[in-house]
Protein backbone atom coordinates (compact mmCIF):
# COMPACT_ATOMS: atom_id res chain seq x y z
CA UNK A 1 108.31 128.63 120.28
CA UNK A 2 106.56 126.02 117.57
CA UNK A 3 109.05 123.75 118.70
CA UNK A 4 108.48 124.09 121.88
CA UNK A 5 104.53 123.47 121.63
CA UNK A 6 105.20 120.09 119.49
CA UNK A 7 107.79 119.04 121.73
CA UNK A 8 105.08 118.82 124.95
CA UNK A 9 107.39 121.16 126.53
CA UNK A 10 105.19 124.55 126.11
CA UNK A 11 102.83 124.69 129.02
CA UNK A 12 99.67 125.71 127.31
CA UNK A 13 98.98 121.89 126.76
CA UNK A 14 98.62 120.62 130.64
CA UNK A 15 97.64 123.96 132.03
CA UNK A 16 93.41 122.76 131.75
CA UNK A 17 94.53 119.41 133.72
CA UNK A 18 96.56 121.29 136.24
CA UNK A 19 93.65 123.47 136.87
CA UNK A 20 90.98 120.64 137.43
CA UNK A 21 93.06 118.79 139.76
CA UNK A 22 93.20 121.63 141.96
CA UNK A 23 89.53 122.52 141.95
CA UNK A 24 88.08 121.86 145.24
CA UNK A 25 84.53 121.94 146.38
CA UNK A 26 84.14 123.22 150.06
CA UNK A 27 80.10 123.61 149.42
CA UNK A 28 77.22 123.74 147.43
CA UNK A 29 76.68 127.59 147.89
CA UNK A 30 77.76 128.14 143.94
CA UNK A 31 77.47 124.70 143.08
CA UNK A 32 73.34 124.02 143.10
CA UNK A 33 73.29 121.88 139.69
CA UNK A 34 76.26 119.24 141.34
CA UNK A 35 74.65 118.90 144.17
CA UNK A 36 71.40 118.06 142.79
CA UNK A 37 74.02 115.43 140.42
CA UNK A 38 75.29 114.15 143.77
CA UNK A 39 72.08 113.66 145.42
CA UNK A 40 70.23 111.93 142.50
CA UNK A 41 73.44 109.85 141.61
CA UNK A 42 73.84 108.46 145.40
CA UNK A 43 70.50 108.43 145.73
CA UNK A 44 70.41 105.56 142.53
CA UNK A 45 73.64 104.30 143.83
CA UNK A 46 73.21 103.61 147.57
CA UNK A 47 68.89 103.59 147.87
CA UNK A 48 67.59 103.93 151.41
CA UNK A 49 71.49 103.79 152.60
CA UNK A 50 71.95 107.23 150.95
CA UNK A 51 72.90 109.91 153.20
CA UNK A 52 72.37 113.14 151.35
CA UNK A 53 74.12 115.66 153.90
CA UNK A 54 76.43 118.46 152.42
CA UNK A 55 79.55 116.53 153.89
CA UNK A 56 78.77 113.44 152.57
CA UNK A 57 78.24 114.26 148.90
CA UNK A 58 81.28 116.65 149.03
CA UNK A 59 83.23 113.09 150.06
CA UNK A 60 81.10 111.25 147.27
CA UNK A 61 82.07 114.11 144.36
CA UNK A 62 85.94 113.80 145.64
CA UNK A 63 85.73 109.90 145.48
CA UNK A 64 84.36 110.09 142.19
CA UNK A 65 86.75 112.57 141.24
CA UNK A 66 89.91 110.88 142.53
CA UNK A 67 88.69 107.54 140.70
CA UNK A 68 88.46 109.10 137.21
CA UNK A 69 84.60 108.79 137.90
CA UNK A 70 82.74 112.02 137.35
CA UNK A 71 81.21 110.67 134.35
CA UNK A 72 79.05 109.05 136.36
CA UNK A 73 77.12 112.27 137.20
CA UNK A 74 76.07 113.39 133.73
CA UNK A 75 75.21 109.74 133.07
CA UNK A 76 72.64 109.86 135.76
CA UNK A 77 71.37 113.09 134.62
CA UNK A 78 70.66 111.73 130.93
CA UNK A 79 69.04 108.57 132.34
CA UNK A 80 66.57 111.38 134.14
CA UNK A 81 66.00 113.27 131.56
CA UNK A 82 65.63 110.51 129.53
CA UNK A 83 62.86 109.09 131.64
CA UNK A 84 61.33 112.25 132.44
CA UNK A 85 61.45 113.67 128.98
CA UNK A 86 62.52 110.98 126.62
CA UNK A 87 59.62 109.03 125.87
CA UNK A 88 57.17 112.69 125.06
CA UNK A 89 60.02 113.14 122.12
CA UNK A 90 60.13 109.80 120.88
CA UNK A 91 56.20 109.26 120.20
């Protein structure tokens, strides 16, 4: 079985990238936090061109997603909290 594992052929090492490629989001109903990600991110992104419907920002995530781009979210987020927060914790 070890040699399986260092071989790449033991599935244990792809089964976490299997299972994020097939998440899907169909809505926000358990999702809160990445939608409020979504909004402020497109809201940065596209300004007073934003449109901030359910639909839209479930296209937006999978765009992100299928461009290797969801990093984009959390660096949004830490520019927020950064300005919101940042400068009481800095002096």
């Amino acid at each position: 079985m070890e040699r399986l594992h260092k071989k790449g052929w033991w599935p244990d090492n792809n089964i976490k990238k299997i299972k994020l490629s097939m998440i899907e989001i169909k809505d926000f109903k358990y999702n809160p936090k990445l939608r409020k990600m979504l909004v402020n991110y497109c809201v940065r992104t596209y300004e007073e061109d934003a449109i901030l419907d359910d639909w839209h920002l479930i296209q937006e995530y999978n765009l992100l997603k299928e461009n290797n781009e969801l990093h984009f979210l959390f660096e949004e987020e830490y520019l927020i909290n950064y300005l919101k927060d940042g400068n009481d914790s800095n002096g």
